[in-house]
PDB file of N, CA and C in Angstrom:
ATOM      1  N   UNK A   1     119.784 133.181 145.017  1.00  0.00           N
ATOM      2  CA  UNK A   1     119.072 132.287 145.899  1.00  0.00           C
ATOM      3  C   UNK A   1     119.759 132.211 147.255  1.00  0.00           C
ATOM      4  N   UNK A   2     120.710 133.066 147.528  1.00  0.00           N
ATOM      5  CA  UNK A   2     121.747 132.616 148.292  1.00  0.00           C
ATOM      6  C   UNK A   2     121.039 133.348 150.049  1.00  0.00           C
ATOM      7  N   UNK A   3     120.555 134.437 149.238  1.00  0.00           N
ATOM      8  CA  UNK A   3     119.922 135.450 150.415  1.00  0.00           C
ATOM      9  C   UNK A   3     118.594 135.066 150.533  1.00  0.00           C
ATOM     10  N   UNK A   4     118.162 134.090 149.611  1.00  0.00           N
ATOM     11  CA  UNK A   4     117.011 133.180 150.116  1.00  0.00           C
ATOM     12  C   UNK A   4     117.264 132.704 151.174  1.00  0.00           C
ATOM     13  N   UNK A   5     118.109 132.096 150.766  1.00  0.00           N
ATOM     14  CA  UNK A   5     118.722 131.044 152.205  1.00  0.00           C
ATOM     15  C   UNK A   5     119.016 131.333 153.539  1.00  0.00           C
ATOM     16  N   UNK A   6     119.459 132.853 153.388  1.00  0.00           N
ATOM     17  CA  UNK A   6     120.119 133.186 154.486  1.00  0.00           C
ATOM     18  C   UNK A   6     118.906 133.789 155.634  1.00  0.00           C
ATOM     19  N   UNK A   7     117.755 134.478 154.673  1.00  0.00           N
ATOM     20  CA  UNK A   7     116.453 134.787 155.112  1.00  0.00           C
ATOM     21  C   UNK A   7     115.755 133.694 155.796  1.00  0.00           C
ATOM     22  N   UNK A   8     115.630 132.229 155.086  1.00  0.00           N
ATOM     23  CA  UNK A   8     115.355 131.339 155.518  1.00  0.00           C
ATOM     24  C   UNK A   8     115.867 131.032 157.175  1.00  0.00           C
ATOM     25  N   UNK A   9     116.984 130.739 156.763  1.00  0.00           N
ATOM     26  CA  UNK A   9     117.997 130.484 157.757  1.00  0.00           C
ATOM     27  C   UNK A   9     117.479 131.090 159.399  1.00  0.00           C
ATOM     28  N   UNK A  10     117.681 132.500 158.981  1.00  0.00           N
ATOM     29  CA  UNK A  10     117.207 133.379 160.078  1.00  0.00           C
ATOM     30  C   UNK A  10     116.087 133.534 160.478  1.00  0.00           C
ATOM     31  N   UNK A  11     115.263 133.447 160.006  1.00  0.00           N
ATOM     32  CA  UNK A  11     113.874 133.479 160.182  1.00  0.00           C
ATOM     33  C   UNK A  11     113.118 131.880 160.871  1.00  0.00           C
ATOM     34  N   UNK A  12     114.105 131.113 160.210  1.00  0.00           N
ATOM     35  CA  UNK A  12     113.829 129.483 161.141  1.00  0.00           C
ATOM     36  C   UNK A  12     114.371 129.381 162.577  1.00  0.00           C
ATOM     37  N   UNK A  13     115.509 130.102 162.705  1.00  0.00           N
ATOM     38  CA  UNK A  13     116.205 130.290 164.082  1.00  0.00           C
ATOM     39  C   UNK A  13     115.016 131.387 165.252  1.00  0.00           C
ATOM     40  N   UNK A  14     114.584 132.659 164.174  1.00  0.00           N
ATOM     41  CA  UNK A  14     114.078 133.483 164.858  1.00  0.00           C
ATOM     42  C   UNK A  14     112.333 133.027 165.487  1.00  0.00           C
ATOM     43  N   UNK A  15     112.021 131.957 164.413  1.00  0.00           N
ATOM     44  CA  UNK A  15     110.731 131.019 164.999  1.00  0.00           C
ATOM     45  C   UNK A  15     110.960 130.138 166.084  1.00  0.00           C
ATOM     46  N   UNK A  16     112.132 129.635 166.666  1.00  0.00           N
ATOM     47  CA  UNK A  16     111.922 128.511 167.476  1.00  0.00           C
ATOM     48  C   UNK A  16     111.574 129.585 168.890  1.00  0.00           C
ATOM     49  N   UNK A  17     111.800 130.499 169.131  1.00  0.00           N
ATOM     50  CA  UNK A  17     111.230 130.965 170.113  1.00  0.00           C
ATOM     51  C   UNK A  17     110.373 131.312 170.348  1.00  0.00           C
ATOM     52  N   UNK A  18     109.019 131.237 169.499  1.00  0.00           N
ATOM     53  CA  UNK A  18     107.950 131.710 169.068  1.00  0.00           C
ATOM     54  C   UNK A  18     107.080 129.878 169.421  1.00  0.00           C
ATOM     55  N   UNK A  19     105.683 130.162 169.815  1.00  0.00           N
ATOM     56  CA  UNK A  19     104.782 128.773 169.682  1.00  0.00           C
ATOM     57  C   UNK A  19     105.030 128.451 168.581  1.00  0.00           C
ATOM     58  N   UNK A  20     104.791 126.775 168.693  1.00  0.00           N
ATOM     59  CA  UNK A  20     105.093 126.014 168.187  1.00  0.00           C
ATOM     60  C   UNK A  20     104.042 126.367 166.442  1.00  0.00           C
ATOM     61  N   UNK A  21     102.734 126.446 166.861  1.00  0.00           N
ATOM     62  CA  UNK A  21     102.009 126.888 165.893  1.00  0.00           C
ATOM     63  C   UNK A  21     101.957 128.205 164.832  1.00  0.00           C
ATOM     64  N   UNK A  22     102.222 129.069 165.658  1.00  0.00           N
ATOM     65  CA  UNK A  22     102.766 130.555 165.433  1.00  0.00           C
ATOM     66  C   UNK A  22     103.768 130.225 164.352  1.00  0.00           C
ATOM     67  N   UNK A  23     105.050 129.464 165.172  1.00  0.00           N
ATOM     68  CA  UNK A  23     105.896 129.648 164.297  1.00  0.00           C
ATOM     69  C   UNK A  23     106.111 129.154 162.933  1.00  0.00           C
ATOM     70  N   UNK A  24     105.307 127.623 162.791  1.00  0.00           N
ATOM     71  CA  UNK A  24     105.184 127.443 161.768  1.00  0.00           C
ATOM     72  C   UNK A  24     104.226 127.968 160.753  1.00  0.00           C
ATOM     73  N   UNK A  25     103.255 128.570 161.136  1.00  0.00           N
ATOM     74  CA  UNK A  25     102.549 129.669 160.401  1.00  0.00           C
ATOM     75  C   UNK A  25     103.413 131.170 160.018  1.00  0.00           C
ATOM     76  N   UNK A  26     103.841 131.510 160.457  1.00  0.00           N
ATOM     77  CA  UNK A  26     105.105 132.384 160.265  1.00  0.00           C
ATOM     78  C   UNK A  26     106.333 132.032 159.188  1.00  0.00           C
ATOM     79  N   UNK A  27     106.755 130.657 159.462  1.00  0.00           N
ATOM     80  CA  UNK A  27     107.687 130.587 158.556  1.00  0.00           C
ATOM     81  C   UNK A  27     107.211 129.929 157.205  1.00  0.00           C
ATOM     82  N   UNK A  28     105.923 129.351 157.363  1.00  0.00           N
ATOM     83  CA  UNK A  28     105.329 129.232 155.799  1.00  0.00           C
ATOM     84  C   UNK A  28     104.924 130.522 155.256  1.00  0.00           C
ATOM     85  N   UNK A  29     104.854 131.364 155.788  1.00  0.00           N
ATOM     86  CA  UNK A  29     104.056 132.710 155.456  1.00  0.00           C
ATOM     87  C   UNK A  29     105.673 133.358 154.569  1.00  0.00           C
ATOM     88  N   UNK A  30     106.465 133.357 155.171  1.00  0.00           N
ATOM     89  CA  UNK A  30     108.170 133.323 154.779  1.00  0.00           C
ATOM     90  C   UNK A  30     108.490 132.791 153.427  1.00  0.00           C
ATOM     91  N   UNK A  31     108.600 131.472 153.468  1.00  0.00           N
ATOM     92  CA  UNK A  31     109.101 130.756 152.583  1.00  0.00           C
ATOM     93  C   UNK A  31     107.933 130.866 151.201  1.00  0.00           C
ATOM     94  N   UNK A  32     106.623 131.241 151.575  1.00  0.00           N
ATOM     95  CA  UNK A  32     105.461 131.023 150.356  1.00  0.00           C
ATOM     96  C   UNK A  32     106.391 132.899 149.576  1.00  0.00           C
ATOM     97  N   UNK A  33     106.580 133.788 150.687  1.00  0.00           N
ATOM     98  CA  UNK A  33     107.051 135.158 150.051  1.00  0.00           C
ATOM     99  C   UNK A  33     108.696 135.082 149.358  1.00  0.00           C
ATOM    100  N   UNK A  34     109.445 134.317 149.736  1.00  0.00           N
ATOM    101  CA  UNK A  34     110.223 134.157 149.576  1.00  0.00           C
ATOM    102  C   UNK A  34     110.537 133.441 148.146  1.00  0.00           C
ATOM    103  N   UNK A  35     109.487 132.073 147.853  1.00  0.00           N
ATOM    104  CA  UNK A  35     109.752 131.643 147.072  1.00  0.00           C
ATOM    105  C   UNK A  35     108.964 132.273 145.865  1.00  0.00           C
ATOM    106  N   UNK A  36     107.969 133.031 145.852  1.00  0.00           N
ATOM    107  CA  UNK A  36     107.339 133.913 144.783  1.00  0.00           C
ATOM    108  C   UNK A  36     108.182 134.782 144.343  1.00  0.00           C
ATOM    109  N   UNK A  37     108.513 135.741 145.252  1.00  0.00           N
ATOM    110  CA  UNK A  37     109.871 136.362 144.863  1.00  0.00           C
ATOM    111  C   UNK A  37     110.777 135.930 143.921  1.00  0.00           C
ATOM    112  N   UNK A  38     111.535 134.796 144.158  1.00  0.00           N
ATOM    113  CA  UNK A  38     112.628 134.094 143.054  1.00  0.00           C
ATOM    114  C   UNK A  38     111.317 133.578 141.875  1.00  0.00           C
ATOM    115  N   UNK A  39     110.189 132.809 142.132  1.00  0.00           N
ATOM    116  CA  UNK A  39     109.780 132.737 141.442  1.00  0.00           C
ATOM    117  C   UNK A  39     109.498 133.781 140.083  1.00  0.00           C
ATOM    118  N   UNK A  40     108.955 134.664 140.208  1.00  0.00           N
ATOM    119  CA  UNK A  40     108.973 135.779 139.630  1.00  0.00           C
ATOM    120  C   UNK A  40     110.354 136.283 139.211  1.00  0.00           C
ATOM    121  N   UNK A  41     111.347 136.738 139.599  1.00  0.00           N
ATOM    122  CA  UNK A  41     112.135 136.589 139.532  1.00  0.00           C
ATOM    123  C   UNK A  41     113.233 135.500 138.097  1.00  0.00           C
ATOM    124  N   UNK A  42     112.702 134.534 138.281  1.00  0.00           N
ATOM    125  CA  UNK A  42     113.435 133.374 137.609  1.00  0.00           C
ATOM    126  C   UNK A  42     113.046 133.328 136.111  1.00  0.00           C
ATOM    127  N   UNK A  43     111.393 133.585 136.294  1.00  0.00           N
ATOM    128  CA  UNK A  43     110.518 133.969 135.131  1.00  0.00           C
ATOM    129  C   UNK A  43     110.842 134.995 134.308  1.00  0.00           C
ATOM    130  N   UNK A  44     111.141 136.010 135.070  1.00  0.00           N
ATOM    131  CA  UNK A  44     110.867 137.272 134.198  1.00  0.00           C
ATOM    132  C   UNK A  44     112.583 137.350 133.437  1.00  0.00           C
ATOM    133  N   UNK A  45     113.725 136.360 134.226  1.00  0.00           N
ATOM    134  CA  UNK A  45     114.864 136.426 133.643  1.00  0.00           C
ATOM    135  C   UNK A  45     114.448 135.613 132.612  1.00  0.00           C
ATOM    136  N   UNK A  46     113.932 134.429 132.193  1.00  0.00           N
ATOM    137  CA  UNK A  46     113.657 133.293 130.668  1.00  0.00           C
ATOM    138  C   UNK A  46     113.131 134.189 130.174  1.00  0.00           C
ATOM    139  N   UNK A  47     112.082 135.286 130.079  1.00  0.00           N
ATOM    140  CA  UNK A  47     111.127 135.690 129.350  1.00  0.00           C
ATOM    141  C   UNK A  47     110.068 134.698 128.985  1.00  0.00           C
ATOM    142  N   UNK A  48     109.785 133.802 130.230  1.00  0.00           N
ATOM    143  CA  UNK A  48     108.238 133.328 129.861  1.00  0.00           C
ATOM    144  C   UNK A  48     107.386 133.748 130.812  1.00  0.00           C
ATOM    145  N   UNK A  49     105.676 133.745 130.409  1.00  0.00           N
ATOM    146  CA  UNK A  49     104.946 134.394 131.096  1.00  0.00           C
ATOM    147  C   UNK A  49     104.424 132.563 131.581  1.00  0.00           C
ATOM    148  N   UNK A  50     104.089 132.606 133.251  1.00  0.00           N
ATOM    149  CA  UNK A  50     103.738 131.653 134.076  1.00  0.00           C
ATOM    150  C   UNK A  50     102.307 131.583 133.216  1.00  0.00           C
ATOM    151  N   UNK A  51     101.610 130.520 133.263  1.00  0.00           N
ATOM    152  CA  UNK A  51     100.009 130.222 133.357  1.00  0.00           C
ATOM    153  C   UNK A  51      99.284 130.383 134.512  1.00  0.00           C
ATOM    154  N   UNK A  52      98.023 130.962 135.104  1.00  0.00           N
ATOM    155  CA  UNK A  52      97.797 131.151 136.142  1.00  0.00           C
ATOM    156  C   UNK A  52      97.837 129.668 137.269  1.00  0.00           C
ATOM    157  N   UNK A  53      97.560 130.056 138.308  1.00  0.00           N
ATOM    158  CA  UNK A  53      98.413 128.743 139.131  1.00  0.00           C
ATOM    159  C   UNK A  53      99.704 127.936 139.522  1.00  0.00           C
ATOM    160  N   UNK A  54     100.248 128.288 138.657  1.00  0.00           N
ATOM    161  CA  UNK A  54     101.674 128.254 138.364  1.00  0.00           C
ATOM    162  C   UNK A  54     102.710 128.141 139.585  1.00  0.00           C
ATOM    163  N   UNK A  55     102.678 129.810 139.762  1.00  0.00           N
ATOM    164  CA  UNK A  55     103.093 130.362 141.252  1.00  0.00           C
ATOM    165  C   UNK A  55     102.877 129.713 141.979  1.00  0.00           C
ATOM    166  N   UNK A  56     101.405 129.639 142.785  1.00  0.00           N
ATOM    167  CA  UNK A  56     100.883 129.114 143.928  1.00  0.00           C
ATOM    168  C   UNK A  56     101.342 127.364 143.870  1.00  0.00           C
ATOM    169  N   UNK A  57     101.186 127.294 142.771  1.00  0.00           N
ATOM    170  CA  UNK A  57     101.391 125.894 142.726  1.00  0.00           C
ATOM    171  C   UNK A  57     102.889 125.381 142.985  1.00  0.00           C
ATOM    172  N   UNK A  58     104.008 126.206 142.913  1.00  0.00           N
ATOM    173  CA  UNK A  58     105.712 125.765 142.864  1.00  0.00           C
ATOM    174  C   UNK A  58     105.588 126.109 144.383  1.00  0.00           C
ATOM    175  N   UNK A  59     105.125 127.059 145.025  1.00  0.00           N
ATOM    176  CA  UNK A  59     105.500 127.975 145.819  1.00  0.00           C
ATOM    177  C   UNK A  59     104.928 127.100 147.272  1.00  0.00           C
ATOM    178  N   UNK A  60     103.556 126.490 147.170  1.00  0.00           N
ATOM    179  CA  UNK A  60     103.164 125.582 147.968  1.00  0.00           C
ATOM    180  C   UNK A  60     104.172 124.291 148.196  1.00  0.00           C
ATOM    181  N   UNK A  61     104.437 123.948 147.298  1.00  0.00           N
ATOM    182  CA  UNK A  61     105.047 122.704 147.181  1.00  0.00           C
ATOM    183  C   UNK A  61     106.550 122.712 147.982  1.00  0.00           C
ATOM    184  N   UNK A  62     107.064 124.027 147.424  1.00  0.00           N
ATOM    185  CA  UNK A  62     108.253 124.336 148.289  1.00  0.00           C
ATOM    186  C   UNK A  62     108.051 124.052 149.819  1.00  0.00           C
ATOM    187  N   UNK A  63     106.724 125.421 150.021  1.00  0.00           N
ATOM    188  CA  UNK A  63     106.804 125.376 151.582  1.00  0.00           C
ATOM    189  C   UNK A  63     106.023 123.923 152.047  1.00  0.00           C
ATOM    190  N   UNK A  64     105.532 123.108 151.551  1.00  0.00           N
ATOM    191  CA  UNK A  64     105.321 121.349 152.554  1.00  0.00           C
ATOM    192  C   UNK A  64     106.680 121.010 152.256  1.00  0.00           C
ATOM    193  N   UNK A  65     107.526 120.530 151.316  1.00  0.00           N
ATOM    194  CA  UNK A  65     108.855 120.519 151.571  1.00  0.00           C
ATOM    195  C   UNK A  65     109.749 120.808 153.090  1.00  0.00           C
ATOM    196  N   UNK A  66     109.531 122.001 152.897  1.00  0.00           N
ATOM    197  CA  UNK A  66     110.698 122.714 153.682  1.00  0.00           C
ATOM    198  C   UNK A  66     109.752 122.493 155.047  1.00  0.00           C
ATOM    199  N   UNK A  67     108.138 122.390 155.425  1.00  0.00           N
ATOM    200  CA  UNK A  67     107.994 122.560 156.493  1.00  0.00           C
ATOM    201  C   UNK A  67     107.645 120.786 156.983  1.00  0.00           C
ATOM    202  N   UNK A  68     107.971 120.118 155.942  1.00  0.00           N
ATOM    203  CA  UNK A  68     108.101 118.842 156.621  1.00  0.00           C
ATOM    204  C   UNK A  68     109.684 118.509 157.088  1.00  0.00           C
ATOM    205  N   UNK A  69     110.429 119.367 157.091  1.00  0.00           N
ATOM    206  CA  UNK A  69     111.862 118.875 157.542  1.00  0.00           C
ATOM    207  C   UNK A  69     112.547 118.811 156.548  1.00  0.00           C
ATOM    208  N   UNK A  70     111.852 119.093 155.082  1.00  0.00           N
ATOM    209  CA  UNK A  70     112.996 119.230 153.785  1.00  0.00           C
ATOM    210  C   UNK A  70     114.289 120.481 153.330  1.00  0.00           C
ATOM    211  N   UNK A  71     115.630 120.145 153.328  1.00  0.00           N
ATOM    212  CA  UNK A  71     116.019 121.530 152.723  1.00  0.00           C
ATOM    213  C   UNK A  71     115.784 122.494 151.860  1.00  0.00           C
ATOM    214  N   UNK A  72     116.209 123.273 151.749  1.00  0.00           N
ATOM    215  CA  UNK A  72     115.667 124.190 150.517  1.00  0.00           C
ATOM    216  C   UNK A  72     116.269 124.039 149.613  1.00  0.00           C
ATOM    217  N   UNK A  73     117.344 123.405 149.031  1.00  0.00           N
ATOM    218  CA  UNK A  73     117.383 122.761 147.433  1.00  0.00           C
ATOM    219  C   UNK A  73     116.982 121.754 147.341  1.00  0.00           C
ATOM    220  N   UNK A  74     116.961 120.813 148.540  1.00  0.00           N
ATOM    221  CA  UNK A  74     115.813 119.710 147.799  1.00  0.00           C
ATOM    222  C   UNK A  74     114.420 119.737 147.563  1.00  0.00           C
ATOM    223  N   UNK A  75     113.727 120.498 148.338  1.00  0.00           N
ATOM    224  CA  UNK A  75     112.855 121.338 147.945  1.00  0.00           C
ATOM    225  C   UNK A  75     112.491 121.990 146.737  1.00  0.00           C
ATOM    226  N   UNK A  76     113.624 122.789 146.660  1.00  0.00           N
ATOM    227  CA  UNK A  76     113.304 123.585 145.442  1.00  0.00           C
ATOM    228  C   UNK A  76     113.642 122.741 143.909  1.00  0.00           C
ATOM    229  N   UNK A  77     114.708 122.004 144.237  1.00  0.00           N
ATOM    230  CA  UNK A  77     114.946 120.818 142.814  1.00  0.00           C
ATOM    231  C   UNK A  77     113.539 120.151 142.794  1.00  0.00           C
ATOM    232  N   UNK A  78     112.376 119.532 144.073  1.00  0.00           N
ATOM    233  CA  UNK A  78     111.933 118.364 143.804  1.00  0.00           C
ATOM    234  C   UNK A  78     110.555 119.426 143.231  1.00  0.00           C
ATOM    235  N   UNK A  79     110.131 119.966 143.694  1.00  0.00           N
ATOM    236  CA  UNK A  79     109.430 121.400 143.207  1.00  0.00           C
ATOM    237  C   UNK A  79     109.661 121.901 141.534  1.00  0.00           C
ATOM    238  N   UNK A  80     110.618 122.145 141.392  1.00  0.00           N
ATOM    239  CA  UNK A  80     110.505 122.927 140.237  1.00  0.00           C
ATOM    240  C   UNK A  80     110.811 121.529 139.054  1.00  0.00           C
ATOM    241  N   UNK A  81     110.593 120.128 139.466  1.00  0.00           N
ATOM    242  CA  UNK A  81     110.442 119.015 138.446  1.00  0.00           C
ATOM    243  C   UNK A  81     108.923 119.019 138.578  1.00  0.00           C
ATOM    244  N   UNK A  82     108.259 118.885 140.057  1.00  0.00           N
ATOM    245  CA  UNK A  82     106.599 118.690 140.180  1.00  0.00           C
ATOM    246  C   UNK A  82     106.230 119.798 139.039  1.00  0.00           C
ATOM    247  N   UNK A  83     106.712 121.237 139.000  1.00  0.00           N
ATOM    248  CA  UNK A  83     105.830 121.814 138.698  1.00  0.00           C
ATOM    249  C   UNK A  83     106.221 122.104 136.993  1.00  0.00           C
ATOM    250  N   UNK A  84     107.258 121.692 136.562  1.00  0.00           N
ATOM    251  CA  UNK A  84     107.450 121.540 135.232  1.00  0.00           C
ATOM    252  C   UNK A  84     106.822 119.955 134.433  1.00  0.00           C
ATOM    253  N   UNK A  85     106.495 119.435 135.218  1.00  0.00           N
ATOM    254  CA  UNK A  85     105.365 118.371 135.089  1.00  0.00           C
ATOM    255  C   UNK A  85     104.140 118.725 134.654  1.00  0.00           C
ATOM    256  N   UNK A  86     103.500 119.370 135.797  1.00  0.00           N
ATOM    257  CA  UNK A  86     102.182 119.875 135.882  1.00  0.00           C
ATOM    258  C   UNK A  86     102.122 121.653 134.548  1.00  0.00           C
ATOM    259  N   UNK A  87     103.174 122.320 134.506  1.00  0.00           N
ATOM    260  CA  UNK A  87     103.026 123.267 133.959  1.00  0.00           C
ATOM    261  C   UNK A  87     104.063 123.362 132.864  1.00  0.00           C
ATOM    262  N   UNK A  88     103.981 122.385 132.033  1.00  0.00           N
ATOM    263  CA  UNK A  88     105.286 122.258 130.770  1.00  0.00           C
ATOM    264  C   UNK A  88     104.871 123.896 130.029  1.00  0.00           C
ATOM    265  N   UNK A  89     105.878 124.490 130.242  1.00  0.00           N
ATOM    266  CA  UNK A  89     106.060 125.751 129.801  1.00  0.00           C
ATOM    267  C   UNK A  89     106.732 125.974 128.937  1.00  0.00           C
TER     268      UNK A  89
END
């Protein structure tokens, strides 16, 4: 997750020079690829198969998180409780 971060990181620095709109369309476009990635990822290490929605559903949640001013582990902690709520696996 670490090079999540660091992707993050850079890619939030590399938006502020970019419109204001742009950029936040850009860096949700980021963080939604980013967090599917680990998502998938995280999954295929447990050996469980997601239910459809699943994904979209952790992966959204992340990016309003992170694009309301949230970090990305609080994000991703408050996320992956929403979505083990909604998707007891």
């Amino acid at each position: 997750m670490r090079t999540a971060a660091l992707v993050l990181a850079c890619t939030a620095a590399l938006a502020v020079t970019a419109p204001r709109a742009m950029a936040a369309d850009r860096l949700g476009t980021i963080v939604r690829a980013v967090c599917l990635t680990a998502f998938e990822n995280e999954l295929s290490l447990s050996g469980k198969v997601a239910p459809p929605g699943m994904a979209a559903f952790a992966c959204s949640c992340v990016e309003q998180q992170i694009m309301a001013g949230g970090g990305i582990e609080s994000a991703r902690n408050a996320c992956r409780q929403a979505t083990a709520r909604r998707y007891p696996i």
